[in-house]
C-alpha atoms as a PDB file:
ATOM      1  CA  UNK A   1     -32.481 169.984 139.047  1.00  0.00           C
ATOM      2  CA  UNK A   2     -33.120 172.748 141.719  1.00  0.00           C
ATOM      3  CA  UNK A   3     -35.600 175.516 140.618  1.00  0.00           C
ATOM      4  CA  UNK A   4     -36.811 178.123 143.362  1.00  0.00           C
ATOM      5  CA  UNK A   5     -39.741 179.498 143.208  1.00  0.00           C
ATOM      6  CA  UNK A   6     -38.748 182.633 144.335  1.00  0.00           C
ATOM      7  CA  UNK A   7     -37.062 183.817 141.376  1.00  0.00           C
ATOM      8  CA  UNK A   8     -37.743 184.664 137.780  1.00  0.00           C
ATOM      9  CA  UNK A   9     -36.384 183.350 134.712  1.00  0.00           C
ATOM     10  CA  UNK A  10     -35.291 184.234 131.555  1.00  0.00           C
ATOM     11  CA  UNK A  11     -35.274 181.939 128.130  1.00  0.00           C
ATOM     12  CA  UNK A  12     -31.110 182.446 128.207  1.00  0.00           C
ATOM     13  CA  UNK A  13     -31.626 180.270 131.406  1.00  0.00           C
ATOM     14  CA  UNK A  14     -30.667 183.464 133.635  1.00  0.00           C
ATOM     15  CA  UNK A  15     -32.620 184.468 136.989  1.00  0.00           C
ATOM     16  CA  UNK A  16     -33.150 187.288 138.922  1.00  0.00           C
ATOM     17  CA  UNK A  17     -34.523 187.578 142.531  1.00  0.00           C
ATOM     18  CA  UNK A  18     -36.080 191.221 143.718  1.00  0.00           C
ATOM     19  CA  UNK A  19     -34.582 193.014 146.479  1.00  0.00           C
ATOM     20  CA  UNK A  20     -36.337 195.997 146.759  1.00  0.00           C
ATOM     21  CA  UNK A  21     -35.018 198.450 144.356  1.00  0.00           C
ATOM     22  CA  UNK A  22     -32.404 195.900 143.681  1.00  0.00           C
ATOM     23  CA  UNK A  23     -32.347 192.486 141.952  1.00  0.00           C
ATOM     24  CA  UNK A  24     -29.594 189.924 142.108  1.00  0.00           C
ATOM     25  CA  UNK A  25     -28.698 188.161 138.573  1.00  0.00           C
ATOM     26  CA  UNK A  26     -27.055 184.513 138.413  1.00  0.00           C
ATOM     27  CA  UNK A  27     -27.269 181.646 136.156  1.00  0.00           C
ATOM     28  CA  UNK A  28     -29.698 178.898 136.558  1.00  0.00           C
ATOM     29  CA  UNK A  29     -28.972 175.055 137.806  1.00  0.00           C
ATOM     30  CA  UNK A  30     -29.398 173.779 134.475  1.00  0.00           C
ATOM     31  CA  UNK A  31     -27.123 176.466 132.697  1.00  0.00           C
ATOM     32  CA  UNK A  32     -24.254 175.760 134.817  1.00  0.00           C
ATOM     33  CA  UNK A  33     -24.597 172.383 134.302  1.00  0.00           C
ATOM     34  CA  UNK A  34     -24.372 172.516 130.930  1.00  0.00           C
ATOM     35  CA  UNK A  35     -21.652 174.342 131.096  1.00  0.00           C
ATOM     36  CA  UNK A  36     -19.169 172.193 132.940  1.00  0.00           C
ATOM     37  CA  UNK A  37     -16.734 173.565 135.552  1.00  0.00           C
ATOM     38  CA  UNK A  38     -16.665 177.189 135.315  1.00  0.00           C
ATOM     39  CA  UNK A  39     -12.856 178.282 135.096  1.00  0.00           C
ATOM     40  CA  UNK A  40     -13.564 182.135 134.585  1.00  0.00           C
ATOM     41  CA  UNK A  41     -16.204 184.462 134.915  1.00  0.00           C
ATOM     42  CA  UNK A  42     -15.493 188.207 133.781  1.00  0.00           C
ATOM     43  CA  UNK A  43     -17.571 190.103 135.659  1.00  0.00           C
ATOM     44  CA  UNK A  44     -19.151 193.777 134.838  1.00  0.00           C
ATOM     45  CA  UNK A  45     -18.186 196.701 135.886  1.00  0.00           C
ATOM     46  CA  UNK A  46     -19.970 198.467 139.002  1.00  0.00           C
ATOM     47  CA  UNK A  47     -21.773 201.866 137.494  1.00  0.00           C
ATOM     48  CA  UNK A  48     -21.776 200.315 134.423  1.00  0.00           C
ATOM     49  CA  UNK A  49     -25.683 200.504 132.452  1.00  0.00           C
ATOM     50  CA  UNK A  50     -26.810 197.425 130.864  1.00  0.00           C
ATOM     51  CA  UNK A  51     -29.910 196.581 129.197  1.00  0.00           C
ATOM     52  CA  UNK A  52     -32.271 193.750 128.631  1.00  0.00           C
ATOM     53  CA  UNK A  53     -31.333 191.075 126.724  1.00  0.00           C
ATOM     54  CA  UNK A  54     -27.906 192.517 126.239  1.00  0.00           C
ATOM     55  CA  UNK A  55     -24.217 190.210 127.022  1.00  0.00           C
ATOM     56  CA  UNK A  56     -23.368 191.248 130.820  1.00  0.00           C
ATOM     57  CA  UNK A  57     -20.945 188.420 131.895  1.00  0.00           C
ATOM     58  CA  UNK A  58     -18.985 186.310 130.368  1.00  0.00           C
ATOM     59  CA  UNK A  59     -18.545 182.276 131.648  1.00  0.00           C
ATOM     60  CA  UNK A  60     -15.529 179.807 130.645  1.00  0.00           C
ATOM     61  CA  UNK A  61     -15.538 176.363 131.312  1.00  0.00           C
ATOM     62  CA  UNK A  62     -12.840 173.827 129.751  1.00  0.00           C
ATOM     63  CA  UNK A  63     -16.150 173.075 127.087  1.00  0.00           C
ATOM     64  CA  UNK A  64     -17.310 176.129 126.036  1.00  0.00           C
ATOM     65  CA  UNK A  65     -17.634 179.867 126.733  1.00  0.00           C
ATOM     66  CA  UNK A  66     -21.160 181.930 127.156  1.00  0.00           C
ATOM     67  CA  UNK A  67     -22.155 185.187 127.421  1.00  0.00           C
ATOM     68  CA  UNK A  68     -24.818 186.028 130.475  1.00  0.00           C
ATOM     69  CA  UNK A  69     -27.149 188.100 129.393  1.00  0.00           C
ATOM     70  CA  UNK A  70     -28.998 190.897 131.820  1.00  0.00           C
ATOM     71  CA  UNK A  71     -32.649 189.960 132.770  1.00  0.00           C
ATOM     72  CA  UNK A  72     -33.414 193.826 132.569  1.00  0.00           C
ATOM     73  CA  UNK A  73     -32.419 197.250 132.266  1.00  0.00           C
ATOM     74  CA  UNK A  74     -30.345 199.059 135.196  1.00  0.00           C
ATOM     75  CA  UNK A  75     -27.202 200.157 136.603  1.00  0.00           C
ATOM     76  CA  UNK A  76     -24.859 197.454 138.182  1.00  0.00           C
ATOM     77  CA  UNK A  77     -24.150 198.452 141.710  1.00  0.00           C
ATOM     78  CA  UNK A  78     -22.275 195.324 143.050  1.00  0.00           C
ATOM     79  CA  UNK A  79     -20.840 192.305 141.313  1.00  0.00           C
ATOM     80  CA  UNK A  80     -20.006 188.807 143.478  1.00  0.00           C
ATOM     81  CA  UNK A  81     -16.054 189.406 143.925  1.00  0.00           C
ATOM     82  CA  UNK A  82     -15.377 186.001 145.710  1.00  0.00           C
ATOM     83  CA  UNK A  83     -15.908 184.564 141.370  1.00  0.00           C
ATOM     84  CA  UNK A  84     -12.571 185.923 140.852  1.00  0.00           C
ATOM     85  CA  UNK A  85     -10.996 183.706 143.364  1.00  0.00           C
ATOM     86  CA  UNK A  86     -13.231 180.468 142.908  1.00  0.00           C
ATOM     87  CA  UNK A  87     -15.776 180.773 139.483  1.00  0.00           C
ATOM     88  CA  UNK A  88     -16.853 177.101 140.426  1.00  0.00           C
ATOM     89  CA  UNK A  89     -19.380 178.819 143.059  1.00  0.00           C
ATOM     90  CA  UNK A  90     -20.971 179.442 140.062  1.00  0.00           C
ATOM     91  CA  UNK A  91     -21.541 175.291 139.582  1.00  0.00           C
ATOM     92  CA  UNK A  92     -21.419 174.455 143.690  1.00  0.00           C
ATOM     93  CA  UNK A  93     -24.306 177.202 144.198  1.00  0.00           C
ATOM     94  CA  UNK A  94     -25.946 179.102 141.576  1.00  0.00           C
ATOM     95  CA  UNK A  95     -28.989 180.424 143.835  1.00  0.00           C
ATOM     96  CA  UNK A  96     -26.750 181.517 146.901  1.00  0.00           C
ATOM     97  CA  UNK A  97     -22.641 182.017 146.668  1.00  0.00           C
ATOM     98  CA  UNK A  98     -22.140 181.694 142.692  1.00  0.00           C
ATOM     99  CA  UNK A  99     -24.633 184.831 142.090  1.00  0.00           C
ATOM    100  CA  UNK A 100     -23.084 186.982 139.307  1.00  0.00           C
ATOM    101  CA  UNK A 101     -24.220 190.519 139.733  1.00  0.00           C
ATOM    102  CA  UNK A 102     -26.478 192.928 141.474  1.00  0.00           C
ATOM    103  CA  UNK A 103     -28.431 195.753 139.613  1.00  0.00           C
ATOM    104  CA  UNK A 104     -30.711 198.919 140.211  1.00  0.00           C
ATOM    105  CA  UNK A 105     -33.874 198.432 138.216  1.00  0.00           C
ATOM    106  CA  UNK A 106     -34.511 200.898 135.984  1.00  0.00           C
ATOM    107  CA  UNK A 107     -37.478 199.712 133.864  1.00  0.00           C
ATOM    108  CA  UNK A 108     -39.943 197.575 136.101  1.00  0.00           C
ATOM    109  CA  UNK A 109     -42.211 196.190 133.379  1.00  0.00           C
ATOM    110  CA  UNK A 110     -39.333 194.571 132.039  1.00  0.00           C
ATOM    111  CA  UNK A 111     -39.565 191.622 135.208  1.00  0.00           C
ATOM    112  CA  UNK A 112     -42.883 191.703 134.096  1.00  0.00           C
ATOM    113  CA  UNK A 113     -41.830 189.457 130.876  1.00  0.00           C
ATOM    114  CA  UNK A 114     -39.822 187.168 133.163  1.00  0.00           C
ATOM    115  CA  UNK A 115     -41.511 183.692 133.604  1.00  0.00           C
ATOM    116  CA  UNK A 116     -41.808 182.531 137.114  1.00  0.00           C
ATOM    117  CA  UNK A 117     -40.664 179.014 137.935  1.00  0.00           C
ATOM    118  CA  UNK A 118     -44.053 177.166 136.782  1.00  0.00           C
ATOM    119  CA  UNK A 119     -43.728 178.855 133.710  1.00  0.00           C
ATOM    120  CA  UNK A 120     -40.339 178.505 133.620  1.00  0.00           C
ATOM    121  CA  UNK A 121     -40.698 174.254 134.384  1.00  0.00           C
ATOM    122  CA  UNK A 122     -43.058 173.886 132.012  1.00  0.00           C
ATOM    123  CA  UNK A 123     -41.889 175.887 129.140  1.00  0.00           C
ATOM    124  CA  UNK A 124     -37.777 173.686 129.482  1.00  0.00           C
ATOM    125  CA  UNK A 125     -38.617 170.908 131.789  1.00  0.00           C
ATOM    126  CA  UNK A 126     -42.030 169.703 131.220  1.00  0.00           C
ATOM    127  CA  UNK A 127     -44.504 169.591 133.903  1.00  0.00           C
ATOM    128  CA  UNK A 128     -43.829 165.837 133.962  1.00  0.00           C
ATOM    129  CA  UNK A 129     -39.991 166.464 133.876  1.00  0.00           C
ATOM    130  CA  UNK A 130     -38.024 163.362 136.195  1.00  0.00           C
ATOM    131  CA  UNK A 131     -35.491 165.950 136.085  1.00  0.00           C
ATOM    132  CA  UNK A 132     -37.192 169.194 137.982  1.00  0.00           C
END
């Protein structure tokens, strides 16, 4: 199970890496895989405000359907168009090409309650975990 370290987590099994004023939002390795093959992925609207903890995105697979929640507060200011076309991105590459959404941040101390990977091993995983 692939788990950068450059990214921060949420207990929804969302992450979020910082780029600059920005931060990109996808689903992690192990939430996709649970999941199944992604067959649709209704994506937010750009402009729209979201806030933390709140449904974003919604994710279909042939097993079930989730609802991603947002990592923080912001504005959306991009969302990953190529999902509409192929939503199995979303299982081939959750870190890179299956990203979800970008977003302005709006309330910093919010990625302050994000764990970081070691955190976020430990707390799902185990630090012993065959699987991370």
């Amino acid at each position: 199970m692939d788990i950068p370290d450059d990214l921060q987590y949420t207990a929804n099994h969302e992450w979020l890496r910082l780029e600059g004023d920005n931060a990109i939002v996808g689903i992690c390795d192990h939430a996709q895989a649970d999941l199944g093959g992604i067959i649709f992925v209704g994506l937010p609207k750009v402009g729209a405000q979201v806030v933390a903890s709140q449904p974003v995105t919604v994710l279909r697979s042939a097993n079930a359907t989730i609802n991603v929640h947002s990592p923080i507060s912001g504005t959306i200011t991009e969302v990953n168009g190529a999902l509409e076309k192929d939503p199995s991105l979303v299982n081939t590459d959750p870190y890179g090409e299956g990203w979800l959404y970008s977003i302005r941040i709006e309330a910093g101390e919010e990625i302050e309650q994000l764990m970081d990977s070691a955190v976020y091993k430990a707390r799902f995983f185990g630090a012993d975990s065959p699987e991370v």
